[in-house]
N, C-alpha and C. Protein backbone atom coordinates (compact mmCIF):
# COMPACT_ATOMS: atom_id res chain seq x y z
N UNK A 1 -49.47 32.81 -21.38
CA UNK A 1 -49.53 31.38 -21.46
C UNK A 1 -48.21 30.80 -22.00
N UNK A 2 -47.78 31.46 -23.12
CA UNK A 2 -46.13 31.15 -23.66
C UNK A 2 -45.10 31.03 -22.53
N UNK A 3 -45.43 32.05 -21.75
CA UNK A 3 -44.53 32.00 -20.51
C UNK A 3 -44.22 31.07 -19.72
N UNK A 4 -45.33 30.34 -19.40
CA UNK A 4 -45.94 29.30 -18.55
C UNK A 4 -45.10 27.68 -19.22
N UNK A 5 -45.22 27.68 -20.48
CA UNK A 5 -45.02 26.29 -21.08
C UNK A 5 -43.35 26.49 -20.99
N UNK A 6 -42.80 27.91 -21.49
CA UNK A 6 -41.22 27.86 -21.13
C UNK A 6 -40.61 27.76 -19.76
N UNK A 7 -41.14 28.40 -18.78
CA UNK A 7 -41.01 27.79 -17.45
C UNK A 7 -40.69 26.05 -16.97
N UNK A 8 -42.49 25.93 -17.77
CA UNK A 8 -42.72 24.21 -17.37
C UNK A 8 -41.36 23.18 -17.74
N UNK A 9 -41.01 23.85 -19.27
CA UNK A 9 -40.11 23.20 -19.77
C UNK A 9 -38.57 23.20 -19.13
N UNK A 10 -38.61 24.48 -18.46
CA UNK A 10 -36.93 24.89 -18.07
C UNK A 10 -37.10 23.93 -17.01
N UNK A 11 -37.99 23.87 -16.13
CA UNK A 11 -38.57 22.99 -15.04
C UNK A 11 -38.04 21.06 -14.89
N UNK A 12 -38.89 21.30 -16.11
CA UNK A 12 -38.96 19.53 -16.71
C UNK A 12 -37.38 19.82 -16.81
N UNK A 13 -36.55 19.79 -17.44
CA UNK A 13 -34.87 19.99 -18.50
C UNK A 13 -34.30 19.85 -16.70
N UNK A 14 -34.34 20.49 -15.78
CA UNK A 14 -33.75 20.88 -14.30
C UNK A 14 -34.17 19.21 -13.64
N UNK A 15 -35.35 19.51 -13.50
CA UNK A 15 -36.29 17.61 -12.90
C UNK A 15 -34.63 16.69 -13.53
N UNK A 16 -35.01 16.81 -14.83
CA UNK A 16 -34.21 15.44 -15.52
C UNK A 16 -33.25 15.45 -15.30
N UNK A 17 -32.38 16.04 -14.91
CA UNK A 17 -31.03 16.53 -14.84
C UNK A 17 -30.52 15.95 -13.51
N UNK A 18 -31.61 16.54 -12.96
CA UNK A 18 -31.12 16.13 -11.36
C UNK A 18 -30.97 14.77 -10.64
N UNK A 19 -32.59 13.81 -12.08
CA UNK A 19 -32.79 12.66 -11.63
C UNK A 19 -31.42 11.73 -12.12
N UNK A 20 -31.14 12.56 -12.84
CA UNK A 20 -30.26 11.29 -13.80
C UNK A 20 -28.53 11.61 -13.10
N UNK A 21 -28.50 12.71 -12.51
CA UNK A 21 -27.09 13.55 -11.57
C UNK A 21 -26.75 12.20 -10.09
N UNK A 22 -28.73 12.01 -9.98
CA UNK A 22 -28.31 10.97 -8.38
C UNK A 22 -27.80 9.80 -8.73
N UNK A 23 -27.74 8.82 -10.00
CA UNK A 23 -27.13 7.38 -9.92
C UNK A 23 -25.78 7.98 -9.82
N UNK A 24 -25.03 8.76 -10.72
CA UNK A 24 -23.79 8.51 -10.92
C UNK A 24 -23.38 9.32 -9.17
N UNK A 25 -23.66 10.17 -8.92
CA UNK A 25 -23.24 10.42 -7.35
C UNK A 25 -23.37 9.46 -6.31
N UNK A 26 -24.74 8.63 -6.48
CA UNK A 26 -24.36 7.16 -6.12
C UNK A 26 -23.46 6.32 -5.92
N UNK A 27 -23.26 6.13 -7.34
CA UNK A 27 -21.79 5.21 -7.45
C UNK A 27 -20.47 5.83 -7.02
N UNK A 28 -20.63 7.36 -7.14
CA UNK A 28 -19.22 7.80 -7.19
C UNK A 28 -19.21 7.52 -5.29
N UNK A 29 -20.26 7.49 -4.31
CA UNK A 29 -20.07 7.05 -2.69
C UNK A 29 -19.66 5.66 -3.02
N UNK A 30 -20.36 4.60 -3.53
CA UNK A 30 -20.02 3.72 -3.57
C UNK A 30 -18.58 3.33 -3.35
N UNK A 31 -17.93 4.31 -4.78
CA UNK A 31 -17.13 3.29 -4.67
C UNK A 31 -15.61 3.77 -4.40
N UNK A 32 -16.35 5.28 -3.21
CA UNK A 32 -15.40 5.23 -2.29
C UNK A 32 -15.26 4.73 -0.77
N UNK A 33 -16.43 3.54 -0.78
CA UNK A 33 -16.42 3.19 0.37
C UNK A 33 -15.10 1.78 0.13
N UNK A 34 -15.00 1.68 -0.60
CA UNK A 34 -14.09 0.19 -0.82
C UNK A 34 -13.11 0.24 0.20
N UNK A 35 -12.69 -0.63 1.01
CA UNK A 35 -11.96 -0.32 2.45
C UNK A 35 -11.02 -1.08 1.83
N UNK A 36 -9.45 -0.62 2.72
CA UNK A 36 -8.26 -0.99 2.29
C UNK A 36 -8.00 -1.90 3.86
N UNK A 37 -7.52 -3.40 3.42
CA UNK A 37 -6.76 -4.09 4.59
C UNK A 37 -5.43 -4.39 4.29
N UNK A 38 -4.67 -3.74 5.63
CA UNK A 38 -3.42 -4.39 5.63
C UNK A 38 -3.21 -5.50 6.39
N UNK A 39 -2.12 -6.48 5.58
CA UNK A 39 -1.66 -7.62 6.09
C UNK A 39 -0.15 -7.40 6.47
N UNK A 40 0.51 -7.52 7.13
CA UNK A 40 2.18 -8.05 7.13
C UNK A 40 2.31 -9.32 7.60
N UNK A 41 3.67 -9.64 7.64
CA UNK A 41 4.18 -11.34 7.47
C UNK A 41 4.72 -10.23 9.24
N UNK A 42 5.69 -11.63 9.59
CA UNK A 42 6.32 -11.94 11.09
C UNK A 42 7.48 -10.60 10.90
N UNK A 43 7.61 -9.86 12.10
CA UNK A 43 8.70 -9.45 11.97
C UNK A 43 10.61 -9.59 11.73
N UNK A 44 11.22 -9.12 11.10
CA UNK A 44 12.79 -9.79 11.43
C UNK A 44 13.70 -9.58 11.70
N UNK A 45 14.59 -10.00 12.08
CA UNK A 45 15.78 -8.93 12.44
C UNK A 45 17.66 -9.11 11.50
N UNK A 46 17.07 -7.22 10.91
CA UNK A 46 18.57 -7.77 9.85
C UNK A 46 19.37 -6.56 9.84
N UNK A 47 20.41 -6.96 10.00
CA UNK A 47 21.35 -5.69 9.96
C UNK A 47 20.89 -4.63 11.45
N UNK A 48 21.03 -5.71 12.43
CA UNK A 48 20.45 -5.22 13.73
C UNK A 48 19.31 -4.57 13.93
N UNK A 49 18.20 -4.46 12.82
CA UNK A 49 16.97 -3.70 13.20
C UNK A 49 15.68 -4.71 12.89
N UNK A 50 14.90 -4.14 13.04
CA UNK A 50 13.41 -4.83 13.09
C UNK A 50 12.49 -4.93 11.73
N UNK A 51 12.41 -5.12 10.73
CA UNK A 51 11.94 -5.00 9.47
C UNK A 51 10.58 -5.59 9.36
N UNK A 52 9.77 -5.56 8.02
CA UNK A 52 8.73 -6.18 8.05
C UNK A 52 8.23 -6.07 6.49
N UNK A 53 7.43 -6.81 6.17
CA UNK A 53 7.19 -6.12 4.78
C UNK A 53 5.29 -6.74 5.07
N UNK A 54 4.60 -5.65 3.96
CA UNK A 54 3.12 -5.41 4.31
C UNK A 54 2.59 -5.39 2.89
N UNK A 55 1.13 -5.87 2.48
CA UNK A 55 0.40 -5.65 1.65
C UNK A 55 -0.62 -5.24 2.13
N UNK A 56 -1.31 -3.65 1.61
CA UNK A 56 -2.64 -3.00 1.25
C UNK A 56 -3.01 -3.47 0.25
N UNK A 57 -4.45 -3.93 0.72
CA UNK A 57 -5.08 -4.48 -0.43
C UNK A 57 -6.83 -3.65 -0.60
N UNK A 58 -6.56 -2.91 -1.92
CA UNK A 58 -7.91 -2.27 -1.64
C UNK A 58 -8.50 -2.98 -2.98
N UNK A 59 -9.70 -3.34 -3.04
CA UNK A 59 -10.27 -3.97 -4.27
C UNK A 59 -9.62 -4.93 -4.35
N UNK A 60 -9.17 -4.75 -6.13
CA UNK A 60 -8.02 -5.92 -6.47
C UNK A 60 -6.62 -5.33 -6.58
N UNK A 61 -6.06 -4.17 -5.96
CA UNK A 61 -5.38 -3.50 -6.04
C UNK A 61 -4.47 -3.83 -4.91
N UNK A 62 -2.87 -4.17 -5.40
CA UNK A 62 -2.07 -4.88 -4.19
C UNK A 62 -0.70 -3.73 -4.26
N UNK A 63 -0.57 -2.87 -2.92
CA UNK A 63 0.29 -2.18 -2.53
C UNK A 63 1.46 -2.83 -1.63
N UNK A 64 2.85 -3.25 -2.07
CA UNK A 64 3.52 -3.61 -1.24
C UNK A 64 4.70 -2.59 -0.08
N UNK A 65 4.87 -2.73 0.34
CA UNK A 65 5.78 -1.68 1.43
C UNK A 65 6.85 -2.52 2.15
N UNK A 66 7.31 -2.09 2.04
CA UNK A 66 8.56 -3.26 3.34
C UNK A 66 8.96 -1.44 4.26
N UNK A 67 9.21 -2.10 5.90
CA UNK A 67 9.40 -1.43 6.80
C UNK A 67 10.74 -1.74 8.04
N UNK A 68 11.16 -0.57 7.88
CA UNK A 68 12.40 -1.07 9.06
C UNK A 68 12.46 0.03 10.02
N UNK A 69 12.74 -0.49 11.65
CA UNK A 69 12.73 0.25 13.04
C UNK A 69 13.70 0.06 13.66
N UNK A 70 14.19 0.29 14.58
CA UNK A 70 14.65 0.07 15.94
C UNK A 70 14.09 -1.63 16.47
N UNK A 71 15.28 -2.56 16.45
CA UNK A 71 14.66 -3.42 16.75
C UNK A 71 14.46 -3.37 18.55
N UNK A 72 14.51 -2.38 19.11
CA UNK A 72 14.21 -1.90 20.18
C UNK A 72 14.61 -0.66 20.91
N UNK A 73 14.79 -0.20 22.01
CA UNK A 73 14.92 1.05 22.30
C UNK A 73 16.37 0.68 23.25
N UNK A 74 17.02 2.10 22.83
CA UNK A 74 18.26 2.19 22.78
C UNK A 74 18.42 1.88 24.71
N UNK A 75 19.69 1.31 25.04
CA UNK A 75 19.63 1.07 26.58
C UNK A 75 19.98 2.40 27.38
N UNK A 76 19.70 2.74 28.37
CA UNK A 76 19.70 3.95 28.79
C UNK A 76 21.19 4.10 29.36
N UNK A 77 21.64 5.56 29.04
CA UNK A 77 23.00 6.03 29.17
C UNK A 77 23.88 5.82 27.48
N UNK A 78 23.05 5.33 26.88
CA UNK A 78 23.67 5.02 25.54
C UNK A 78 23.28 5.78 24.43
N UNK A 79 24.45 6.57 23.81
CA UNK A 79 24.28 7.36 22.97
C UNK A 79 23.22 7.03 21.83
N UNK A 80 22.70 8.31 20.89
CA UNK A 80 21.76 8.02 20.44
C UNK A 80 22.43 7.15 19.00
N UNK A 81 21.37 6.42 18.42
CA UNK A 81 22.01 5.85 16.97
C UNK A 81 22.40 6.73 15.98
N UNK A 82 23.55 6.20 15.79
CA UNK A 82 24.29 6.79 14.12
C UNK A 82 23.27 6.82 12.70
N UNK A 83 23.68 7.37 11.98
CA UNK A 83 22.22 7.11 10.59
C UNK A 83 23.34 6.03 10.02
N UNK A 84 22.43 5.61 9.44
CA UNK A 84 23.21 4.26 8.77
C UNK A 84 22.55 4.09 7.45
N UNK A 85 23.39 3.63 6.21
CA UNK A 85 23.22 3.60 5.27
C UNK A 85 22.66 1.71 4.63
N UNK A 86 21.34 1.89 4.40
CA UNK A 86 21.04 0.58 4.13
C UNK A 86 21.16 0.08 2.73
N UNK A 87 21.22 -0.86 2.76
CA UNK A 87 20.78 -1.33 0.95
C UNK A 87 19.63 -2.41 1.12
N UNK A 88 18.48 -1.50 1.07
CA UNK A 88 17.18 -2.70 0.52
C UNK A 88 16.60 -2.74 -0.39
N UNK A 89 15.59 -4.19 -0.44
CA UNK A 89 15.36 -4.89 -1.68
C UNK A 89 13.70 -5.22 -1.39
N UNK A 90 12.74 -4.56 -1.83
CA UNK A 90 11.42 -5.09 -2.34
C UNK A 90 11.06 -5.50 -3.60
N UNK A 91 10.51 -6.88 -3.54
CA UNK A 91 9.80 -7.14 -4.44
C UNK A 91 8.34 -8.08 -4.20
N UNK A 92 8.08 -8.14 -5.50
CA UNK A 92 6.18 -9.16 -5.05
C UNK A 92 6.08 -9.39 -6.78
N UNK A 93 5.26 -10.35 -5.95
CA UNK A 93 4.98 -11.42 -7.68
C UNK A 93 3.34 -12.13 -6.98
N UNK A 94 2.81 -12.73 -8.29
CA UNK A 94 1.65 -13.01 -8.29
C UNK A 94 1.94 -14.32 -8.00
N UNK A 95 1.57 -15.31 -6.83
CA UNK A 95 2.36 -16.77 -7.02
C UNK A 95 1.87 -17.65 -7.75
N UNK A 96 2.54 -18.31 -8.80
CA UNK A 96 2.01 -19.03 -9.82
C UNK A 96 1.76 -18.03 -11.10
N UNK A 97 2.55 -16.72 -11.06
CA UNK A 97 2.57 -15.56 -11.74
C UNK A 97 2.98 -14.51 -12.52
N UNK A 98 2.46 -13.67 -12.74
CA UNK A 98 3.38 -12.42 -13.34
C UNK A 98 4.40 -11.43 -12.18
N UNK A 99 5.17 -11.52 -12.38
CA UNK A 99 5.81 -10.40 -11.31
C UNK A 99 5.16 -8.64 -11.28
N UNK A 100 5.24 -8.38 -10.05
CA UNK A 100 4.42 -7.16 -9.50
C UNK A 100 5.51 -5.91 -9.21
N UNK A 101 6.90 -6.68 -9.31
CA UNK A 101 7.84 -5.23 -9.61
C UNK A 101 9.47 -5.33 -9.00
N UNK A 102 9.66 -5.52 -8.69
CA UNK A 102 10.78 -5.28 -7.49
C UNK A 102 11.14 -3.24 -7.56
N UNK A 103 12.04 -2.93 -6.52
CA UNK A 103 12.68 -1.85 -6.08
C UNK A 103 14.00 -2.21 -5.07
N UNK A 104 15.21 -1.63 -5.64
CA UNK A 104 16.17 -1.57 -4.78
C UNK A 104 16.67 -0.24 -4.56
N UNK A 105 17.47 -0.17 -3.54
CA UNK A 105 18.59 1.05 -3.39
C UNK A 105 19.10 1.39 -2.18
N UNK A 106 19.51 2.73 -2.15
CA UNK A 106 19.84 2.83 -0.41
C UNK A 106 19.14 3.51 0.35
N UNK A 107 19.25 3.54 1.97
CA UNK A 107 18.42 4.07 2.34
C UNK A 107 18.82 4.81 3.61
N UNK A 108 18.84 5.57 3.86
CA UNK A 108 19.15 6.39 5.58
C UNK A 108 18.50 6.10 6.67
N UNK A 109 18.47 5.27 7.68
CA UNK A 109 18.43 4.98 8.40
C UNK A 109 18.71 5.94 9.97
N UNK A 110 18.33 6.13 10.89
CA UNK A 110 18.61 7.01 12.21
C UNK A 110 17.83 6.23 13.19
N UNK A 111 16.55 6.80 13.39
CA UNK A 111 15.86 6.03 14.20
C UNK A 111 14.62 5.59 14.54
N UNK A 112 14.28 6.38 13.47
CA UNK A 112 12.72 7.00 13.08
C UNK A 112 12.12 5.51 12.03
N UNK A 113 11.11 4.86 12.15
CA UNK A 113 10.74 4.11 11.26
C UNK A 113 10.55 4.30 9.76
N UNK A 114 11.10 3.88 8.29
CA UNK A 114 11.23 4.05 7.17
C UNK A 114 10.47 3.23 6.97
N UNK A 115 9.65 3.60 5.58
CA UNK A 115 9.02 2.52 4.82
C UNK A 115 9.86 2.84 2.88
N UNK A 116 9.60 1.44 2.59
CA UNK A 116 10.18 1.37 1.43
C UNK A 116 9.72 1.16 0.70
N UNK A 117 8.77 1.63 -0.93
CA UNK A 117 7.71 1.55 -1.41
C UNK A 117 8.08 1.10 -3.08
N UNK A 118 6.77 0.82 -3.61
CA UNK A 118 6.98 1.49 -4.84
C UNK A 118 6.82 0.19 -5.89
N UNK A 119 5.91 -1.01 -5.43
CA UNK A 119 5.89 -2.60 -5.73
C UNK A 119 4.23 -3.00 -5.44
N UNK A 120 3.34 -3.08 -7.01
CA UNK A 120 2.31 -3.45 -6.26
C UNK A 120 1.50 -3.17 -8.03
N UNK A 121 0.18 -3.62 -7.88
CA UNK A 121 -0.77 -3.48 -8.94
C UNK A 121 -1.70 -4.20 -9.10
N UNK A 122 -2.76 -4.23 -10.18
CA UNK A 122 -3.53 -4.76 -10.14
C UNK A 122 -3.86 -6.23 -9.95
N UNK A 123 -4.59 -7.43 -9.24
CA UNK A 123 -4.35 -8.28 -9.53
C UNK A 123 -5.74 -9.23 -9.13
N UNK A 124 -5.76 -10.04 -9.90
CA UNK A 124 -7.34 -11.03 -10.30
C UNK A 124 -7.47 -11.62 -8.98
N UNK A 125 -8.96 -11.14 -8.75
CA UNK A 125 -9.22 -12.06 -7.20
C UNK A 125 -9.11 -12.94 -7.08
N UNK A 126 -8.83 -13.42 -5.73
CA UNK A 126 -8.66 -14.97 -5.49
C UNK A 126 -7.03 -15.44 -5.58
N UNK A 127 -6.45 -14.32 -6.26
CA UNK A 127 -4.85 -14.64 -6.48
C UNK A 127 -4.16 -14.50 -4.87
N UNK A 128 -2.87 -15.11 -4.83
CA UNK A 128 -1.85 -15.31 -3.57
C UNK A 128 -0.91 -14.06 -4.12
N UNK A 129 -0.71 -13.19 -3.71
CA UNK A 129 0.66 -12.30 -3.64
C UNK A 129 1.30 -12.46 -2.69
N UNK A 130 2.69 -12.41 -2.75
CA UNK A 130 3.80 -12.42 -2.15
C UNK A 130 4.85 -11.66 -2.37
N UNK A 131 4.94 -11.08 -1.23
CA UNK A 131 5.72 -9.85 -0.72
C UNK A 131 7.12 -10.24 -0.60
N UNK A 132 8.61 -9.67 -0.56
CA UNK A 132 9.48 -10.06 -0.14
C UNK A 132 10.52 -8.76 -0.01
N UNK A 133 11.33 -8.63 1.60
CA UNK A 133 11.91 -7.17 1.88
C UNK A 133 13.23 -7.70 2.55
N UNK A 134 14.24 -6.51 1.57
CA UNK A 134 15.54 -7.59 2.35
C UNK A 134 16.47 -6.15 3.37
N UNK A 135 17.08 -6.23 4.14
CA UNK A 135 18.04 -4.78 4.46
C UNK A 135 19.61 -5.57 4.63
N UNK A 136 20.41 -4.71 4.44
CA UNK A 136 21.61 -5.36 4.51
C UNK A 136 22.68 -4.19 5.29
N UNK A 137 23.46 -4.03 5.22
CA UNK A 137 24.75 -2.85 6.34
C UNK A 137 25.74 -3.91 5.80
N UNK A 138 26.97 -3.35 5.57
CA UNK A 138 27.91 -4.31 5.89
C UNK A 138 28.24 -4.47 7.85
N UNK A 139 28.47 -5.30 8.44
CA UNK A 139 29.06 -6.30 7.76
C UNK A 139 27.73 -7.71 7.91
N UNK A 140 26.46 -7.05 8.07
CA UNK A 140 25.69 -7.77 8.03
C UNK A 140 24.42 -7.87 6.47
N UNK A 141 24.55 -9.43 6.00
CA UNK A 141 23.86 -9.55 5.00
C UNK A 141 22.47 -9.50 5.19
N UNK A 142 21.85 -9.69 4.07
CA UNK A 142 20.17 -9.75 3.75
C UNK A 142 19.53 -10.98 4.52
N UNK A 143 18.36 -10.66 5.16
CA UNK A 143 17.25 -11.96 5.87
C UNK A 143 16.09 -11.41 5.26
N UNK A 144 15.78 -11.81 3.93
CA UNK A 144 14.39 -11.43 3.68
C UNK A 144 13.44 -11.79 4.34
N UNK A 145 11.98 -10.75 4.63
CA UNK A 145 11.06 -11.78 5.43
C UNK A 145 9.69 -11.28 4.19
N UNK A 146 8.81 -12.20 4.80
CA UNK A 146 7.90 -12.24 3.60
C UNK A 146 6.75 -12.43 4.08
N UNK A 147 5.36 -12.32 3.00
CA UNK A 147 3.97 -12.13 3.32
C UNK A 147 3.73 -12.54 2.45
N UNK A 148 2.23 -13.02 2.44
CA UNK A 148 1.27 -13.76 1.43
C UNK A 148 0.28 -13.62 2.00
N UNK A 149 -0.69 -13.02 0.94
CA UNK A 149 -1.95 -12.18 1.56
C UNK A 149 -2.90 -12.66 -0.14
N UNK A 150 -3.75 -12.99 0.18
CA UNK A 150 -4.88 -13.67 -0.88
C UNK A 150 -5.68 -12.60 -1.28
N UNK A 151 -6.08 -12.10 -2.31
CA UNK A 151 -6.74 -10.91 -2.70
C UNK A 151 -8.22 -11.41 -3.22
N UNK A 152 -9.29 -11.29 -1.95
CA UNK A 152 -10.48 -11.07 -1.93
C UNK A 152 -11.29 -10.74 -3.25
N UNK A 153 -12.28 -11.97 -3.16
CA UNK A 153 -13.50 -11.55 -4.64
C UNK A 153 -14.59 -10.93 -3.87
């Protein structure tokens, strides 16, 4: 009979365990379903290529990126592009806000699309962020282009 009640009990201790194991595995699906949208602003053209700058926005969580390409494909019979040395500029701020970071420096360029990272954080729903991505080469200067993307309650 002793046997029986230590069983019951190891039983019951396992039951509870398991019931109380399903909320938090719950939440932990939950709240990896939170979906990430990207926005970018208009494309531009600086220092002869195609740029762009983008916000991921997952939650209240604002990822900025600025991006530069080929502002088209090379004309045929024409050698392939040189790598080229850029100097760009990301930054983002909360508008009406705290600033969200800037990043500068250089960058290698060939032909392959680059992204430029490293500008972004938490920020109170309902807020406007604004993105801003500049590229420069001599002998051509900076055309920043920009985004504003509203972060969802």
């Amino acid at each position: 009979m002793r046997m029986n009640r230590l069983t019951l009990t190891a039983a019951g201790i396992v039951g509870a365990a398991a019931l109380l194991a399903v909320p938090a595995e719950a939440s932990a699906a939950r709240a990896t379903t939170t979906s990430t949208s990207v926005t970018c602003g208009a494309s531009g053209l600086q220092a002869g290529l195609s740029t762009k700058v983008c916000a991921e926005v997952t939650g209240d969580s604002v990822q900025l990126y600025g991006q530069v390409s080929l502002a088209g494909p090379p004309s045929p019979g024409s050698p392939w592009p040189q790598t080229v040395e850029l100097l760009t500029g990301l930054s983002g701020q909360v508008v009406g806000g705290p600033s969200l970071g800037s990043v500068s420096g250089r960058t290698l360029f060939t032909a392959s699309t680059v992204q430029v990272r490293g500008v972004g954080g938490t920020v109170p729903c309902g807020s406007t962020v604004r993105g801003s991505f500049s590229v420069a080469t001599y002998p051509w200067g900076p055309v920043p282009v920009t985004v504003d993307v509203v972060v969802p309650c």
